[in-house]
C-alpha atoms as a PDB file:
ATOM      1  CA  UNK A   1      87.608  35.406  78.682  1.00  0.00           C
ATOM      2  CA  UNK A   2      85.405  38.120  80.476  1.00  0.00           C
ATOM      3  CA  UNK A   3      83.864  40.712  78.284  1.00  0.00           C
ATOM      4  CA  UNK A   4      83.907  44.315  80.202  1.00  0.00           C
ATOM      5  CA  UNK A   5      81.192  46.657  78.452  1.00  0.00           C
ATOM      6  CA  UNK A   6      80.144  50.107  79.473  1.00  0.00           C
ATOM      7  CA  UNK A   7      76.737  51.320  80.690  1.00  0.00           C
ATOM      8  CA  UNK A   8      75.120  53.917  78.113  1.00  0.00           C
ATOM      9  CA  UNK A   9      75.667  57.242  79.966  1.00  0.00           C
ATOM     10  CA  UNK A  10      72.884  58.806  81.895  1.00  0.00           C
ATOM     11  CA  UNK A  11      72.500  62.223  80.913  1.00  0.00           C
ATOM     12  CA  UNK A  12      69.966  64.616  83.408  1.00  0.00           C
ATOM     13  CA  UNK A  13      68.399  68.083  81.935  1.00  0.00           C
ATOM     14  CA  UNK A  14      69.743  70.690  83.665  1.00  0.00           C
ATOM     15  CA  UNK A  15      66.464  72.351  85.457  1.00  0.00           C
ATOM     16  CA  UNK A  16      66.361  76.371  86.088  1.00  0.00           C
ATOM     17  CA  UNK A  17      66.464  75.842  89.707  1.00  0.00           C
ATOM     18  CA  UNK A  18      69.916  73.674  88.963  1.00  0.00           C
ATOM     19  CA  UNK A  19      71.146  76.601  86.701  1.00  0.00           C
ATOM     20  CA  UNK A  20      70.259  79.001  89.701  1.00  0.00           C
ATOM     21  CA  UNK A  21      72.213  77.331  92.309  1.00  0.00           C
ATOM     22  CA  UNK A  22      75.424  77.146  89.775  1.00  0.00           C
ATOM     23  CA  UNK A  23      74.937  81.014  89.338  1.00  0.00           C
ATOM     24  CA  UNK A  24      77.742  83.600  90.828  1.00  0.00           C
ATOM     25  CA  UNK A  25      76.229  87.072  91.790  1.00  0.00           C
ATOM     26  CA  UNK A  26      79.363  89.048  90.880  1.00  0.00           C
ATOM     27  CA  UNK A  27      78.796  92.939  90.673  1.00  0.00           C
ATOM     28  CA  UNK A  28      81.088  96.244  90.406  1.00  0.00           C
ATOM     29  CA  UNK A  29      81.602  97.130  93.946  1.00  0.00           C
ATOM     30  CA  UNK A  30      80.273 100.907  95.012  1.00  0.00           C
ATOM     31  CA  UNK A  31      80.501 100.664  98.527  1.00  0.00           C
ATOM     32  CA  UNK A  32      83.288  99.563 101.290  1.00  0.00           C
ATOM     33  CA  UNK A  33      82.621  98.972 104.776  1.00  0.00           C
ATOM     34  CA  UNK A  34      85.253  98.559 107.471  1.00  0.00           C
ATOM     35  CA  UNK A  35      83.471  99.115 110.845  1.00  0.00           C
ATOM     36  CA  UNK A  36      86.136  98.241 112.832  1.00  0.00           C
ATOM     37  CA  UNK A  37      88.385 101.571 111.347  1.00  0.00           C
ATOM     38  CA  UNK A  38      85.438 103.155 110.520  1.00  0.00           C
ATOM     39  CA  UNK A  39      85.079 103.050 106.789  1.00  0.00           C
ATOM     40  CA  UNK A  40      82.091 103.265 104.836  1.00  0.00           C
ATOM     41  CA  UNK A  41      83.352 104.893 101.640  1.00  0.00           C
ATOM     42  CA  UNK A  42      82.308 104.700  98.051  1.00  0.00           C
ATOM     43  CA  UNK A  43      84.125 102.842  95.642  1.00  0.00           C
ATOM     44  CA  UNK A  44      85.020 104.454  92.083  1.00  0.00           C
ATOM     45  CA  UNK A  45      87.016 102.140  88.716  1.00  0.00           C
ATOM     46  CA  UNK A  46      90.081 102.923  88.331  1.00  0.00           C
ATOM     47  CA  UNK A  47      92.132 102.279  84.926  1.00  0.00           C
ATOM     48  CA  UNK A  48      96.566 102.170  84.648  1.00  0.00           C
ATOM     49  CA  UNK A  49      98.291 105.254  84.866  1.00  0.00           C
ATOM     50  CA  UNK A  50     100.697 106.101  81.924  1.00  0.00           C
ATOM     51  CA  UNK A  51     103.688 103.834  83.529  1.00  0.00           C
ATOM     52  CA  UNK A  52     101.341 100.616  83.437  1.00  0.00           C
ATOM     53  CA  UNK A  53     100.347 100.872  86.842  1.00  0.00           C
ATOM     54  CA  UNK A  54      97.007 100.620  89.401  1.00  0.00           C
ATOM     55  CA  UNK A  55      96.142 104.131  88.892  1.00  0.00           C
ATOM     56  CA  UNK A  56      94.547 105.725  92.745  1.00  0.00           C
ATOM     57  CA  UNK A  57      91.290 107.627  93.443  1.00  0.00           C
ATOM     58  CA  UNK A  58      90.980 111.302  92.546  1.00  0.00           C
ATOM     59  CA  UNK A  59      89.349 111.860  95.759  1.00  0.00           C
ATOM     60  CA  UNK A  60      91.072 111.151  99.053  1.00  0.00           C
ATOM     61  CA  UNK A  61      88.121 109.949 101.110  1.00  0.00           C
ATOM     62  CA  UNK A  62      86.931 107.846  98.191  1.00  0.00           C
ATOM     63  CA  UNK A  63      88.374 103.846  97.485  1.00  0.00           C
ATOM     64  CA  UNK A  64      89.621 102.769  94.143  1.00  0.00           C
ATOM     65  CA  UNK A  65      88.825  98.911  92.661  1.00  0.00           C
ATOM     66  CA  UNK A  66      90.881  97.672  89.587  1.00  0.00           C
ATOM     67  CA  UNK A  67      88.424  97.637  87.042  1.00  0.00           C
ATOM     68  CA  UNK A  68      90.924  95.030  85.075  1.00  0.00           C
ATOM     69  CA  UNK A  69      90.860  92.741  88.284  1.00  0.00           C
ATOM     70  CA  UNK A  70      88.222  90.769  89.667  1.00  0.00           C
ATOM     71  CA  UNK A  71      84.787  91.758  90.479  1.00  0.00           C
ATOM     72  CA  UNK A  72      82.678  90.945  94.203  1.00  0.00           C
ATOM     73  CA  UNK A  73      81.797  87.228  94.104  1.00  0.00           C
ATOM     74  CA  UNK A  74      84.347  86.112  91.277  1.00  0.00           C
ATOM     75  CA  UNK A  75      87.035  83.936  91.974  1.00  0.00           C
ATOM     76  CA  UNK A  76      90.299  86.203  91.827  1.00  0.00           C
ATOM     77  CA  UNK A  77      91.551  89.441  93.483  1.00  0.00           C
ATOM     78  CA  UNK A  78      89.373  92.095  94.035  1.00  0.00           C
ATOM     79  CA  UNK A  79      91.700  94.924  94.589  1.00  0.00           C
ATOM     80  CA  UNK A  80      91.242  98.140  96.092  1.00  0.00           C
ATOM     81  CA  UNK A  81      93.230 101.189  96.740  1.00  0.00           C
ATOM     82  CA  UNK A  82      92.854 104.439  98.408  1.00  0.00           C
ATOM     83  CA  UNK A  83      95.022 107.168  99.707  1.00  0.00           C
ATOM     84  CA  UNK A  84      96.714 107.126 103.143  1.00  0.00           C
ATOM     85  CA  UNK A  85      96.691 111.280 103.446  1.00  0.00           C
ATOM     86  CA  UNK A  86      96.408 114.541 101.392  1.00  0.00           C
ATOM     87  CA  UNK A  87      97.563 118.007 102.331  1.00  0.00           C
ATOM     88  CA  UNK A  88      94.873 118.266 104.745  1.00  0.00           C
ATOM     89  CA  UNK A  89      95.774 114.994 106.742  1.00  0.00           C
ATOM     90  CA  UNK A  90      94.711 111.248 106.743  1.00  0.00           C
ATOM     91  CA  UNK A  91      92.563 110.155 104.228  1.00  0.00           C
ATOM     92  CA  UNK A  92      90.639 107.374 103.654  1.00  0.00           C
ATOM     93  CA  UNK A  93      92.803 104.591 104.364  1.00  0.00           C
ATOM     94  CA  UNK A  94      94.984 106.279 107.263  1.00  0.00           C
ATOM     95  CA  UNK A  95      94.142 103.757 109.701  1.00  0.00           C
ATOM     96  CA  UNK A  96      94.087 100.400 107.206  1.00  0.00           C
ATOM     97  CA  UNK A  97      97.118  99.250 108.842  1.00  0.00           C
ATOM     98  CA  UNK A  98      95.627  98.925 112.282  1.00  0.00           C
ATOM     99  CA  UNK A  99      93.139  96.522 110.847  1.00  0.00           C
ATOM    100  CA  UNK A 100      93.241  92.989 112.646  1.00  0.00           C
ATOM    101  CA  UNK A 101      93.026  89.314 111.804  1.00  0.00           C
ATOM    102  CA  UNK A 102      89.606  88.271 111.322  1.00  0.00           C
ATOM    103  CA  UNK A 103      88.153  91.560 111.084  1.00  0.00           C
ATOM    104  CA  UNK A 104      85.314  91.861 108.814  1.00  0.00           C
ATOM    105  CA  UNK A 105      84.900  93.806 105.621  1.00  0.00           C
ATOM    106  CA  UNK A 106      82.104  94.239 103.146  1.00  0.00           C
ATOM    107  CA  UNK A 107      81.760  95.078  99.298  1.00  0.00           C
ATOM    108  CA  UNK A 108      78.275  96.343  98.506  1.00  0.00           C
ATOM    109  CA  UNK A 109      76.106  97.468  95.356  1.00  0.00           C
ATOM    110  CA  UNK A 110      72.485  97.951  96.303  1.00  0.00           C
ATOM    111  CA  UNK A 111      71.235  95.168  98.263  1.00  0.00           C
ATOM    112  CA  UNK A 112      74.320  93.077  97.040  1.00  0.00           C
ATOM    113  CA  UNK A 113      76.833  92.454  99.859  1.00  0.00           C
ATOM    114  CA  UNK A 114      80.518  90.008  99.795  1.00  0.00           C
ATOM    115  CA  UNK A 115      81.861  89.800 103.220  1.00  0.00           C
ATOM    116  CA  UNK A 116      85.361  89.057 103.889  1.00  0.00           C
ATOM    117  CA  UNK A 117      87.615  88.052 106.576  1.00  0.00           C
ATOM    118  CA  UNK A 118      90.649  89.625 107.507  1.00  0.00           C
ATOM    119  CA  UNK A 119      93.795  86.664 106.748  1.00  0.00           C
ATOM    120  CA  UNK A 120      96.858  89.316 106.534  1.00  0.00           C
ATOM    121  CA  UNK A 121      98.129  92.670 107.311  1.00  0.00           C
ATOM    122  CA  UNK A 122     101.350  93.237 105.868  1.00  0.00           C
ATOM    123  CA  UNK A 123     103.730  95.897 105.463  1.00  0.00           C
ATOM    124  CA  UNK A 124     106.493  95.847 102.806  1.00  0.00           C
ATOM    125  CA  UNK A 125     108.863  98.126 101.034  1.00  0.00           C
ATOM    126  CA  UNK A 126     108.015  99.737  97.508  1.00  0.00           C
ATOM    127  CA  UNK A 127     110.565  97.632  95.941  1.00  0.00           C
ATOM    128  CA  UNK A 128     108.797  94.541  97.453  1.00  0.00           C
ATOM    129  CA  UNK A 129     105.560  94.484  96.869  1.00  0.00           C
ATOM    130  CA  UNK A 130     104.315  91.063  95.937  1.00  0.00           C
ATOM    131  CA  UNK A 131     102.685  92.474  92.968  1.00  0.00           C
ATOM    132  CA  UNK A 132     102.015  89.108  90.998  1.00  0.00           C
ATOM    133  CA  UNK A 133     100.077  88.016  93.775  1.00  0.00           C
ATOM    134  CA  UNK A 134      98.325  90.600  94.390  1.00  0.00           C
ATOM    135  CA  UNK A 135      96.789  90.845  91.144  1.00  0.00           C
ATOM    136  CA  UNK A 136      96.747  86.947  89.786  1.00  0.00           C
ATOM    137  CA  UNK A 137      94.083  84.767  88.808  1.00  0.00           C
ATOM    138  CA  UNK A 138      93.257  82.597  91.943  1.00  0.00           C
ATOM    139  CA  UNK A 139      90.832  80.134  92.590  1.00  0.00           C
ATOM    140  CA  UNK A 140      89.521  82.106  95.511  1.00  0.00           C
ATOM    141  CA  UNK A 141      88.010  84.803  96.434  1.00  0.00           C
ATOM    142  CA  UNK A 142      89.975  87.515  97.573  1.00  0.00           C
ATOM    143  CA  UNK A 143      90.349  91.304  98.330  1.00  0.00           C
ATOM    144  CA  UNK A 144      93.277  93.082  98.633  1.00  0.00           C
ATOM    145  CA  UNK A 145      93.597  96.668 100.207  1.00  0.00           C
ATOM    146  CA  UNK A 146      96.693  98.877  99.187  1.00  0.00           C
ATOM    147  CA  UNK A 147      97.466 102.086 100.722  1.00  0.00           C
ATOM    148  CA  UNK A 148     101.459 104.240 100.771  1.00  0.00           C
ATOM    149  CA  UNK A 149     102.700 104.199 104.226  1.00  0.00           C
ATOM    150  CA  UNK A 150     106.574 104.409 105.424  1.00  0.00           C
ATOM    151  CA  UNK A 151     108.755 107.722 104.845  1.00  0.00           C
ATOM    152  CA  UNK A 152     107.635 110.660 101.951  1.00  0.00           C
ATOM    153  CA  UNK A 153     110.057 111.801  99.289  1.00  0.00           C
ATOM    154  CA  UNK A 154     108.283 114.598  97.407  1.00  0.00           C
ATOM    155  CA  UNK A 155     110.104 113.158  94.273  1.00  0.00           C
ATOM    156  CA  UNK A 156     109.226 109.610  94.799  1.00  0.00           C
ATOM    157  CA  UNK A 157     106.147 109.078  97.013  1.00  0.00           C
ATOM    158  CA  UNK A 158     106.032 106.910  99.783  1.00  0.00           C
ATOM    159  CA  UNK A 159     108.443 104.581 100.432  1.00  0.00           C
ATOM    160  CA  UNK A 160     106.718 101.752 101.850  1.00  0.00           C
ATOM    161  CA  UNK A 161     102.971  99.714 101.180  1.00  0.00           C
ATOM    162  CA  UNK A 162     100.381  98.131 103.591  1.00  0.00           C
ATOM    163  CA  UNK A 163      98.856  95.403 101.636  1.00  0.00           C
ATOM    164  CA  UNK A 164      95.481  93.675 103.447  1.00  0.00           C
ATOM    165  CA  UNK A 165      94.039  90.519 102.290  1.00  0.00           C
ATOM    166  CA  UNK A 166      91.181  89.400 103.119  1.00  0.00           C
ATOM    167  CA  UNK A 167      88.838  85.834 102.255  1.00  0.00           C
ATOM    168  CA  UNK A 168      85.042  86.325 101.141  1.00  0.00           C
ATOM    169  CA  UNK A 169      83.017  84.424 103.712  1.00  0.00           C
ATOM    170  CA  UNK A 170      79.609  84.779 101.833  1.00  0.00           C
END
């Protein structure tokens, strides 16, 4: 009969420098950059509105990020929104539809910076908006930009979303 026994475990101390490379540098964003539509626009939290919804930036040429979504360098959605026009004209995301596949984007605080990579520019009617996806948990990290595009009714808004995702690359 053959006896099969198990080595005592080896257990290692974790050493500061091992804690350090295990360590995510997530921060609030304050700053977005989109060179190629130039965009360089401060970032402000933004809470639910009184339906339960992603509430948007009081100011048109500022961005809005989720604060009950992820943060820059966390696994999840980082999601950001900001207004397409105002009475005056196009506002800070006018142009976020023309962005491109594998165009860059950055989130910055200070000397912290996330870049991202472009993966999808899609367009999609109110009513089908892949909202759970948008905002789930994921094992990556993401950003997604929302802006209103498509028809105005003064009643009901705009009719249609553009929805950008992009992939952190750093």
């Amino acid at each position: 009969m053959t006896t099969v026994g198990f080595a005592d475990p080896l257990v290692l101390a974790a050493t500061e420098i091992d804690r350090q490379s295990f360590r995510v540098d997530t921060f609030i964003p304050k700053r977005l950059k989109i060179p190629s539509i130039d965009i360089n626009a401060v970032i402000q939290p933004v809470r639910k509105d009184r339906l339960g919804r992603m509430d948007t930036p009081t100011k048109t040429d500022e961005v809005g990020w989720y604060q009950y979504g992820a943060k820059a360098g966390e696994t999840g959605n980082v999601v950001l929104s900001g207004h397409l026009d105002d009475l005056r004209g196009p506002a800070i995301f006018a142009n976020l539809g023309d962005l491109r596949l594998g165009e860059s984007v950055t989130l910055q605080r200070g000397k912290k910076i996330i870049a991202y990579k472009v993966v999808s520019v899609e367009r999609y009617r109110l009513e089908d908006v892949p909202l759970a996806s948008i905002f789930a948990a994921t094992q990556a990290q993401r950003l997604q930009l929302i802006t209103c595009a498509g028809p105005y009714d003064p009643e009901l808004g705009y009719e249609d979303r553009i929805v950008v995702t992009a992939i952190a690359t750093t």
